[in-house]
C-alpha atoms as a PDB file:
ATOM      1  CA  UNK A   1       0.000   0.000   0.000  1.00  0.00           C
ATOM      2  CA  UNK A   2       2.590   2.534   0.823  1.00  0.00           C
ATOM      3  CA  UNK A   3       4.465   1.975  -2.327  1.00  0.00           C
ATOM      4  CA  UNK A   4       1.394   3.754  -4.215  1.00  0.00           C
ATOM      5  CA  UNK A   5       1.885   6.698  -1.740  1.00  0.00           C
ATOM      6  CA  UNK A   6       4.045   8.827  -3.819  1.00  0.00           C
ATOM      7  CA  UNK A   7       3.170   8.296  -7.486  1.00  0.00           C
ATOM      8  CA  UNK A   8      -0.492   8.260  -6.176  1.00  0.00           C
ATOM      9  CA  UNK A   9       0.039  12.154  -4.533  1.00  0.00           C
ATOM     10  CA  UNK A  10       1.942  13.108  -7.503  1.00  0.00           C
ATOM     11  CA  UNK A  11      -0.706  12.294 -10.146  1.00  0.00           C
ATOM     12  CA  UNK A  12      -3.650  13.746  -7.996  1.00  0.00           C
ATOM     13  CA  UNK A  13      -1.399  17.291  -7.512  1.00  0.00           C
ATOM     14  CA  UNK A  14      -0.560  17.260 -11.340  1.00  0.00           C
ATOM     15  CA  UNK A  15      -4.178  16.601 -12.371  1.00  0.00           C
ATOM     16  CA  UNK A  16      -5.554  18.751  -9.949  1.00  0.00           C
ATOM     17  CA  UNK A  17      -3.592  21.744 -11.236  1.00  0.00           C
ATOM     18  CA  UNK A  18      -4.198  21.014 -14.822  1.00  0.00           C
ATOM     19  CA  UNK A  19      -7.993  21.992 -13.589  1.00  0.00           C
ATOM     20  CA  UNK A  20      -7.286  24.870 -11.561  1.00  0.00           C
ATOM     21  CA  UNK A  21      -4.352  26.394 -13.225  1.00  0.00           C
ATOM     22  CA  UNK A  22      -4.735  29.463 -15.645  1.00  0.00           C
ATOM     23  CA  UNK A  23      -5.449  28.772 -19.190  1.00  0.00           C
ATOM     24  CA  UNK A  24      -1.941  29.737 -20.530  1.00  0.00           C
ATOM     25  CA  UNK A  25      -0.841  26.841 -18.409  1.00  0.00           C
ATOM     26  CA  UNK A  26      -1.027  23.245 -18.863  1.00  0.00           C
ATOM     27  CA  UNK A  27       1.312  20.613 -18.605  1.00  0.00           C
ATOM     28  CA  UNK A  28       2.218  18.993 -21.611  1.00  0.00           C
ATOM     29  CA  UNK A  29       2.040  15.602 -19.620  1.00  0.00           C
ATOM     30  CA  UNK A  30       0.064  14.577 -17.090  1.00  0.00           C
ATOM     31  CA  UNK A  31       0.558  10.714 -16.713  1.00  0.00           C
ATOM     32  CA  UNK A  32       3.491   9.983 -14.446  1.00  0.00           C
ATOM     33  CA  UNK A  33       5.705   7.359 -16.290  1.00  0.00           C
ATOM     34  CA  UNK A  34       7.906   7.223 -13.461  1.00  0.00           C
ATOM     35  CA  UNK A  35       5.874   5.369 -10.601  1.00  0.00           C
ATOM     36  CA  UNK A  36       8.917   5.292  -8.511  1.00  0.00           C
ATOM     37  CA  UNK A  37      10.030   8.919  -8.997  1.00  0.00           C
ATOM     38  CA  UNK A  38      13.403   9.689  -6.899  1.00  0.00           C
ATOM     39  CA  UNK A  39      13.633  13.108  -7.649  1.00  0.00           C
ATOM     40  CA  UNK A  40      11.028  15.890  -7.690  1.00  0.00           C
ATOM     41  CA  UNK A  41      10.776  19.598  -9.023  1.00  0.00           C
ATOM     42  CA  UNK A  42       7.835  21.837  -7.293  1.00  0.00           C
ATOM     43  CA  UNK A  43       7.107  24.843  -8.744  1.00  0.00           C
ATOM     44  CA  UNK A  44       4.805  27.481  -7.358  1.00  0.00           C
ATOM     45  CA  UNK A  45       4.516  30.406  -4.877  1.00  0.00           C
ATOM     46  CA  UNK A  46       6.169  30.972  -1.441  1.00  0.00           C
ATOM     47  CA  UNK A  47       3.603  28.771   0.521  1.00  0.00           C
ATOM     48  CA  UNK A  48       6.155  25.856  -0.345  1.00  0.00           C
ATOM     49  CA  UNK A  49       8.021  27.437   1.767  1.00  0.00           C
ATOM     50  CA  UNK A  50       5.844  26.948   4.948  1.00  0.00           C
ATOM     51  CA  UNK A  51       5.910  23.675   7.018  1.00  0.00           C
ATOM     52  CA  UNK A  52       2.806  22.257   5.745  1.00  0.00           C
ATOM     53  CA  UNK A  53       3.783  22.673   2.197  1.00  0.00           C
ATOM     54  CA  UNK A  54       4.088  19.742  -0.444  1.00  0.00           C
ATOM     55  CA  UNK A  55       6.972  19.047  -0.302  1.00  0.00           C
ATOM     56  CA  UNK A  56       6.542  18.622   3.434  1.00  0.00           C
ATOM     57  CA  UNK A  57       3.946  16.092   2.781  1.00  0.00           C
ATOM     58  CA  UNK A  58       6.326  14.163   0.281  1.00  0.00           C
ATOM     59  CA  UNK A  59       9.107  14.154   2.393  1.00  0.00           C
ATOM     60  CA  UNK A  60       7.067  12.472   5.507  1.00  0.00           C
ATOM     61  CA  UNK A  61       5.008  10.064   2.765  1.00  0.00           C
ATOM     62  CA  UNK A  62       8.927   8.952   1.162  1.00  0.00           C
ATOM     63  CA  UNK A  63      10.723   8.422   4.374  1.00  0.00           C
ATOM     64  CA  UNK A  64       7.697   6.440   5.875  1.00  0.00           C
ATOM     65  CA  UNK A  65       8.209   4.255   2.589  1.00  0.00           C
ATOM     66  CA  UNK A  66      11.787   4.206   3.066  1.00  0.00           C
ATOM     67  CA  UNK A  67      11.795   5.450  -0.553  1.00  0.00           C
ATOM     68  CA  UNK A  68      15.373   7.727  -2.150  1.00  0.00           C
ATOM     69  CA  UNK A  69      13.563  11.335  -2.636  1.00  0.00           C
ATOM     70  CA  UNK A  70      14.898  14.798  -2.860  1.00  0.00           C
ATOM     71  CA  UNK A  71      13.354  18.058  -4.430  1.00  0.00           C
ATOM     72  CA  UNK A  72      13.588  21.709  -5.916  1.00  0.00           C
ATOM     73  CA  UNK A  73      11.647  24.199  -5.193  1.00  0.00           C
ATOM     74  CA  UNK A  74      11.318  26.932  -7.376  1.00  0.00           C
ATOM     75  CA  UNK A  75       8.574  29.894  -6.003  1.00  0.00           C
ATOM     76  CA  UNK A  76       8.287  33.760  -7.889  1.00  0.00           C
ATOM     77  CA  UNK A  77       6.291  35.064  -4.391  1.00  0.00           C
ATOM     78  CA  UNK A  78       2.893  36.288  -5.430  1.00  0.00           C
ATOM     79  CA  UNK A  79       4.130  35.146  -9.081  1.00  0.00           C
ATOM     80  CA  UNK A  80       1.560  33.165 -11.376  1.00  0.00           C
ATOM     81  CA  UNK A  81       2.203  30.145 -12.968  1.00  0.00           C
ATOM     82  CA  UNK A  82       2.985  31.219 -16.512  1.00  0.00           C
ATOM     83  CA  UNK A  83       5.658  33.504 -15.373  1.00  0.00           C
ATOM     84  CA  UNK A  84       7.584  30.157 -14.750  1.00  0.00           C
ATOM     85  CA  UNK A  85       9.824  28.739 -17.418  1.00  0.00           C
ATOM     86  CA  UNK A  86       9.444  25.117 -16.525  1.00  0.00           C
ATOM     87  CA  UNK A  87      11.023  23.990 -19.544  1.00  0.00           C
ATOM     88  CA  UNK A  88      14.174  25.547 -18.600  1.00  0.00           C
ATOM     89  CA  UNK A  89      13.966  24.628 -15.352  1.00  0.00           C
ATOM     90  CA  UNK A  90      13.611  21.026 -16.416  1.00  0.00           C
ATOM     91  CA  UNK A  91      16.854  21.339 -18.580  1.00  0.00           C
ATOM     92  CA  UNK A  92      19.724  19.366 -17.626  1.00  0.00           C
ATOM     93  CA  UNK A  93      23.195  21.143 -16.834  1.00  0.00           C
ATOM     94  CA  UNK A  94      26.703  20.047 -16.507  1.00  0.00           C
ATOM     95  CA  UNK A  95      26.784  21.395 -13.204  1.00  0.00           C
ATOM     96  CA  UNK A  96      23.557  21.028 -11.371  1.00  0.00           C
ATOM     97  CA  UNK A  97      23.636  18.404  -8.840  1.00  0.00           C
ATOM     98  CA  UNK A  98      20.382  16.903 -10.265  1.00  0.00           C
ATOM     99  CA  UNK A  99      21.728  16.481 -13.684  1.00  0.00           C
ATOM    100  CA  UNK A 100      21.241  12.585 -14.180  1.00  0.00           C
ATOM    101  CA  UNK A 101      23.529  10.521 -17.261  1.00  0.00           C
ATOM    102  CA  UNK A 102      22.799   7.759 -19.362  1.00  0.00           C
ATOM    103  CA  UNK A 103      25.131   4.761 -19.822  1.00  0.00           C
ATOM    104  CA  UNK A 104      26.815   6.907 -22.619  1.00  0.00           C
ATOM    105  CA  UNK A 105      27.216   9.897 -20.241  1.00  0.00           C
ATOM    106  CA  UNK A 106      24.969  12.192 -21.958  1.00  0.00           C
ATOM    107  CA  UNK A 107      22.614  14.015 -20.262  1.00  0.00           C
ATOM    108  CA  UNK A 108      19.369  12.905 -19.517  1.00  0.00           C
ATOM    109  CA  UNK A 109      16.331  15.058 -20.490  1.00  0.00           C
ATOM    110  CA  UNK A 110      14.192  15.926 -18.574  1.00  0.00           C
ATOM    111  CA  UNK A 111      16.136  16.449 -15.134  1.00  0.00           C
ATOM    112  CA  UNK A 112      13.517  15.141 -13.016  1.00  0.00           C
ATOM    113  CA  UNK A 113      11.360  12.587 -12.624  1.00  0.00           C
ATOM    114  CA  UNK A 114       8.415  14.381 -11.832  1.00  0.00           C
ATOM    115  CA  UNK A 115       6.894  18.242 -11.592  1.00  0.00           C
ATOM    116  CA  UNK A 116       4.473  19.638  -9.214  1.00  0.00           C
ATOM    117  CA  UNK A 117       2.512  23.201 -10.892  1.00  0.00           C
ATOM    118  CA  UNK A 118       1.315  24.558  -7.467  1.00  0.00           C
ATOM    119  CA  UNK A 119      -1.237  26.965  -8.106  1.00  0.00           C
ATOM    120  CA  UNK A 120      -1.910  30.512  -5.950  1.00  0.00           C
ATOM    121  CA  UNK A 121      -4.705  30.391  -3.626  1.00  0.00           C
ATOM    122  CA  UNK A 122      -6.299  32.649  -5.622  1.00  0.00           C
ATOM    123  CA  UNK A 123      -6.430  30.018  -8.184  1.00  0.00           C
ATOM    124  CA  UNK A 124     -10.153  28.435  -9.364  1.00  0.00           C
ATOM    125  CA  UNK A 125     -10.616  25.147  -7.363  1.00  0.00           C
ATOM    126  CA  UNK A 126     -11.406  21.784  -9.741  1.00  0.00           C
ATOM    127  CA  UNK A 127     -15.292  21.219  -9.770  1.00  0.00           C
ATOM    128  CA  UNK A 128     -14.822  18.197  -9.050  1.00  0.00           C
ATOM    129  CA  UNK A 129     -13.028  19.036  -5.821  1.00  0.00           C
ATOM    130  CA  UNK A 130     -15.576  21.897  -4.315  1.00  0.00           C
ATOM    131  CA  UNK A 131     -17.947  19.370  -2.099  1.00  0.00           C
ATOM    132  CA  UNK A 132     -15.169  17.728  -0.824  1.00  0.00           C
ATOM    133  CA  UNK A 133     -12.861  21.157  -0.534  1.00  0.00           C
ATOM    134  CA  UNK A 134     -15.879  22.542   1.276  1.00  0.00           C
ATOM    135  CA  UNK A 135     -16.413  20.030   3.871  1.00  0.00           C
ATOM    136  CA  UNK A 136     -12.590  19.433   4.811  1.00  0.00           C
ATOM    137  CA  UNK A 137     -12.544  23.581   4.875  1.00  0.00           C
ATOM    138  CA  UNK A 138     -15.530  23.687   7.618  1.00  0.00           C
ATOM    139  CA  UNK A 139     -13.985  21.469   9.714  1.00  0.00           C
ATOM    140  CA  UNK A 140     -10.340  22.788   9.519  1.00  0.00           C
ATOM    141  CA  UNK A 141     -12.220  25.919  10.831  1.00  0.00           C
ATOM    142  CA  UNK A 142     -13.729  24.713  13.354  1.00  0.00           C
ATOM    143  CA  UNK A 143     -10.687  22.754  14.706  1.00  0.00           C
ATOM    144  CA  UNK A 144      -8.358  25.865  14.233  1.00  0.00           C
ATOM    145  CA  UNK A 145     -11.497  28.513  15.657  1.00  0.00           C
ATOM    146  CA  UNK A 146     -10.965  26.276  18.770  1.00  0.00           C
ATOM    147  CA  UNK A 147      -7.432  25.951  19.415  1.00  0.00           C
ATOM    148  CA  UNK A 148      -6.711  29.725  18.772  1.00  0.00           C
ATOM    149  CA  UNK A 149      -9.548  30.561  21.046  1.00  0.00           C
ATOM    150  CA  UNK A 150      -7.666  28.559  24.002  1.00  0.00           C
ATOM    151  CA  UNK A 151      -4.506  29.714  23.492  1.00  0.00           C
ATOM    152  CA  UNK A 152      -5.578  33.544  23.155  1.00  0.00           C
ATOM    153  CA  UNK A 153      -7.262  32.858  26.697  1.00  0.00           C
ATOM    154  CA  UNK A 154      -4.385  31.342  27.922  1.00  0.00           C
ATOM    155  CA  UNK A 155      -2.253  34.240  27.048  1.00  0.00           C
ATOM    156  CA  UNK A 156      -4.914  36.824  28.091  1.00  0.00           C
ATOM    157  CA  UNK A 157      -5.134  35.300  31.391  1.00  0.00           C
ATOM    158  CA  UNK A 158      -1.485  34.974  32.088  1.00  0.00           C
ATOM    159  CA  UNK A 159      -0.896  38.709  30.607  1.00  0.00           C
ATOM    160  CA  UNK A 160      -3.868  39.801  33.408  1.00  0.00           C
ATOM    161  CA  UNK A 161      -1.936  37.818  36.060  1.00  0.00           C
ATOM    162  CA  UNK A 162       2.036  38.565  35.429  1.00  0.00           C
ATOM    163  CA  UNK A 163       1.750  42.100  33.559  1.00  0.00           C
ATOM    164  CA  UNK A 164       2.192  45.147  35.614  1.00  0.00           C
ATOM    165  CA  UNK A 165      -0.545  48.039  35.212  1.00  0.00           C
ATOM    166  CA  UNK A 166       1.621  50.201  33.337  1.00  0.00           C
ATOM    167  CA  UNK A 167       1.100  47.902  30.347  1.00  0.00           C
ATOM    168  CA  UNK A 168      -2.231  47.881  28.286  1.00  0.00           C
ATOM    169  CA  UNK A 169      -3.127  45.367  25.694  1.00  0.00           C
ATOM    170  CA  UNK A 170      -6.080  44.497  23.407  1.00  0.00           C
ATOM    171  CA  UNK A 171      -8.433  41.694  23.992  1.00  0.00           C
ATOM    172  CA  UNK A 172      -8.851  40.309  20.789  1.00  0.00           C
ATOM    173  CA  UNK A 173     -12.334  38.669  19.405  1.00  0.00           C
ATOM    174  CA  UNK A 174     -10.780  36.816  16.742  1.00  0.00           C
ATOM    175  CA  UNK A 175      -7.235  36.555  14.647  1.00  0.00           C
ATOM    176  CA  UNK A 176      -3.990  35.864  15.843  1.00  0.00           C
ATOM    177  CA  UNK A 177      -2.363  39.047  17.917  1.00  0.00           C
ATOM    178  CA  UNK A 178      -2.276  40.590  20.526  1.00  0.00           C
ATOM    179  CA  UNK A 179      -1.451  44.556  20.490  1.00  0.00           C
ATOM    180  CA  UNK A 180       0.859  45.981  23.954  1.00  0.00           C
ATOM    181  CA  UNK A 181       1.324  49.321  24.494  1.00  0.00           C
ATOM    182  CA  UNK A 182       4.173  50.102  27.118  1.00  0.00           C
ATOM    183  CA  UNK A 183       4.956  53.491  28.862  1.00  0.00           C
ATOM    184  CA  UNK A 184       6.498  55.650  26.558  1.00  0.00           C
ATOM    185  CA  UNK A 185      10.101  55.110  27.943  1.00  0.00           C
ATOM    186  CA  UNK A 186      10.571  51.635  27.788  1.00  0.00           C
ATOM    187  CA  UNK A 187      12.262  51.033  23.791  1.00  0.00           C
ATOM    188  CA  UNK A 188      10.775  47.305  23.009  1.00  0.00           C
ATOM    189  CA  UNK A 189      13.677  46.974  20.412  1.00  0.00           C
ATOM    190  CA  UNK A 190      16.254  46.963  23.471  1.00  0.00           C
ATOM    191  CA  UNK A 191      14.062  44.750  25.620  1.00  0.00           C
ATOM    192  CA  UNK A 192      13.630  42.484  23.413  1.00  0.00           C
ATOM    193  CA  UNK A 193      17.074  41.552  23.330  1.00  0.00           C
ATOM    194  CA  UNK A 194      16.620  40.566  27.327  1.00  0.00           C
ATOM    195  CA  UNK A 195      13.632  38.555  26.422  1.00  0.00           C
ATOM    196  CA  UNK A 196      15.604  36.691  23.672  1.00  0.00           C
ATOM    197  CA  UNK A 197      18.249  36.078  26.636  1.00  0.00           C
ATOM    198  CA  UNK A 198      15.506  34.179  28.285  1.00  0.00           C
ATOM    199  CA  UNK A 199      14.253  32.341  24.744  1.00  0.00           C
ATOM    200  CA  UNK A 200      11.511  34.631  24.323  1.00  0.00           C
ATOM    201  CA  UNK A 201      10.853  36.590  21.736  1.00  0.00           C
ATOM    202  CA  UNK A 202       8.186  38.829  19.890  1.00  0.00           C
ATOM    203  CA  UNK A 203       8.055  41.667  16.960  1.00  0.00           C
ATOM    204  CA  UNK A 204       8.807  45.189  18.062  1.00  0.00           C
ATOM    205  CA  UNK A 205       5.747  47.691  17.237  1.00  0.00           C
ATOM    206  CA  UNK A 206       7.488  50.243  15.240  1.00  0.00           C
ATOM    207  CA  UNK A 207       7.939  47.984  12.257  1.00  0.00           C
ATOM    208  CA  UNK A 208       3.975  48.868  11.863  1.00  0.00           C
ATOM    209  CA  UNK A 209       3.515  52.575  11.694  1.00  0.00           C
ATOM    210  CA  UNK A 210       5.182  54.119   8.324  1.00  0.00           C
ATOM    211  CA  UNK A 211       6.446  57.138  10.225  1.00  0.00           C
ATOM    212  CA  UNK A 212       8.726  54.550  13.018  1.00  0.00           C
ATOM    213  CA  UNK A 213       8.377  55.570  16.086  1.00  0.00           C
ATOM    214  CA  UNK A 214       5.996  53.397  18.081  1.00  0.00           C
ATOM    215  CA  UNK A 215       8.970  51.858  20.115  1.00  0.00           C
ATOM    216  CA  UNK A 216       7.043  51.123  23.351  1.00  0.00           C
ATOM    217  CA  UNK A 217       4.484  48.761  21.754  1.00  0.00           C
ATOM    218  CA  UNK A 218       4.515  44.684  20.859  1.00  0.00           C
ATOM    219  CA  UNK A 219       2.555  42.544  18.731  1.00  0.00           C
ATOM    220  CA  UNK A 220       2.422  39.098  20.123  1.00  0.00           C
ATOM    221  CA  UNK A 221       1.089  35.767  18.234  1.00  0.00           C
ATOM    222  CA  UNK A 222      -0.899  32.796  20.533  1.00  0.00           C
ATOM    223  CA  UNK A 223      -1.316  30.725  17.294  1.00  0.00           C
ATOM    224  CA  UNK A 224       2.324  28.895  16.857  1.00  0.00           C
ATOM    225  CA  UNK A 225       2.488  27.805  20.558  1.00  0.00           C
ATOM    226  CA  UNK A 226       1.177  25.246  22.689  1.00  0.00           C
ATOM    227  CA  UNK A 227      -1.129  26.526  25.754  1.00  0.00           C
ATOM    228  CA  UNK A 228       2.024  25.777  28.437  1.00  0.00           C
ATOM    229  CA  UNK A 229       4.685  27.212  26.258  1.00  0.00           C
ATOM    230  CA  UNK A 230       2.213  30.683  26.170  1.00  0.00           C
ATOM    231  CA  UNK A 231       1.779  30.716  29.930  1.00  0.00           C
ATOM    232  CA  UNK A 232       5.810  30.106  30.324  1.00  0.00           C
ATOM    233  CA  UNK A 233       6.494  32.978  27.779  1.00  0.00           C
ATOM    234  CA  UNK A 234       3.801  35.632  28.829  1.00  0.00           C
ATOM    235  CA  UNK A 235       5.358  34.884  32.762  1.00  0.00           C
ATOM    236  CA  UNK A 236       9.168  35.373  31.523  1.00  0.00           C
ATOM    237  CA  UNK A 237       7.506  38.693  29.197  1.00  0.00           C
ATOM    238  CA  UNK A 238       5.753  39.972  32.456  1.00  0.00           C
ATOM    239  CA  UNK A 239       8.927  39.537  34.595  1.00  0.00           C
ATOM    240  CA  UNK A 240      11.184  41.470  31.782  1.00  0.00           C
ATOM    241  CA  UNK A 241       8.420  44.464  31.458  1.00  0.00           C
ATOM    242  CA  UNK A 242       8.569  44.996  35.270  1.00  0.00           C
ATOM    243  CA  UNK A 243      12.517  44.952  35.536  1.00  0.00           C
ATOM    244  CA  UNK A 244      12.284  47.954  32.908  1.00  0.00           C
ATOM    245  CA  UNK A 245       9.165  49.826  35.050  1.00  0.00           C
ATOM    246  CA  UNK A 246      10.515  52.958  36.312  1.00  0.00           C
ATOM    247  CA  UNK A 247      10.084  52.525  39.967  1.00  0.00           C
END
């Protein structure tokens, strides 16, 4: 069963983009010949780059398998498909350490054994694909509404509990921030290298006004982290604030 993992993925991704991909773009193939495919090129837009990218997926589905896999990843951010020259890409070079040879040493075209067209989210989704698109979507929602509404609490609460009065911060309804404003003398650039001391860390508030200035405010995120990791964090936070209270 797991040895139709890979070339199973593969063929849904390619066939799935030749639905949803712009007209100007279509792959010339979409049968995988290769149903043991050791080496991979995605193409697309920076959301490979995240953790729950393809080539995330690949990588878990080939080493469960025990299977020899490695990829590119070539991304224009915010770039469409058809501003990608796959054909070059696929071209074989001297150099590149994916170039594979034939028992005559001459290069073997194409370069890889398979291609991945990754599509922008703003991309049309296959018809085919809406009921079930839809129904995974709702409850993706629902898990994520849920675990972002604990951990906000969490860090509320702990924020209430370990902050001193001198700092003020939104209650959120919904996202994933938090917005602290500090007294005016406190510079959260320079604290937050004592915070990183203490493996903490969060993003300075100047970087979101256009005129700087702002230095006494943070932006703080609840979604990455698990409830205990928030509490631990928001305590160490609270503890560096009150060191830099004027007394």
């Amino acid at each position: 069963m797991k040895k139709i993992l890979i070339p199973a993925l593969t063929a849904a991704l390619l066939c799935s983009s030749a639905f949803a991909l712009e007209t100007s773009v279509a792959p010339k193939v979409t049968d995988i010949k290769n149903h043991s495919p050791k080496t991979g090129l995605i193409v697309g837009n920076s959301y490979s780059f995240y953790n729950c990218g393809v080539h995330s997926y690949l990588r878990g589905l080939t080493r469960e398998n025990k299977q020899d896999w490695k990829a590119r990843i070539i991304t224009i951010s915010s770039g469409r498909l058809s501003y990608h020259d796959v054909e070059q890409y696929m071209g074989p070079h001297e150099m590149d350490p994916y170039a594979k040879k034939d028992e005559k040493g001459n290069l073997i075209n194409p370069m890889f054994d398979v291609v991945i067209l990754q599509g922008m989210s703003t991309e049309p989704i296959a018809e085919k694909s809406i009921p079930t698109f839809k129904k995974f979507l709702n409850q993706h929602v629902a898990t994520i509404k849920e675990c972002y509404r604990k951990r906000r609490d969490v860090m509320i609460q702990t924020m209430e509990r370990e902050f001193p009065p001198e700092a003020k911060f939104t209650h959120p309804n919904g996202g994933l921030f938090t917005w602290v404003e500090l007294p005016d003398y406190i510079n959260t650039n320079e604290m937050a290298k004592q915070c990183l001391a203490r493996n903490v860390a969060y993003v300075p508030g100047d970087g979101f006004f256009p005129d700087a200035g702002h230095n006494n405010c943070i932006r703080l995120n609840y979604s990455c982290m698990p409830e205990e990791k928030i509490e631990q964090g928001m305590t160490i936070l609270g503890e560096v604030i009150k060191e830099n209270i004027k007394k």
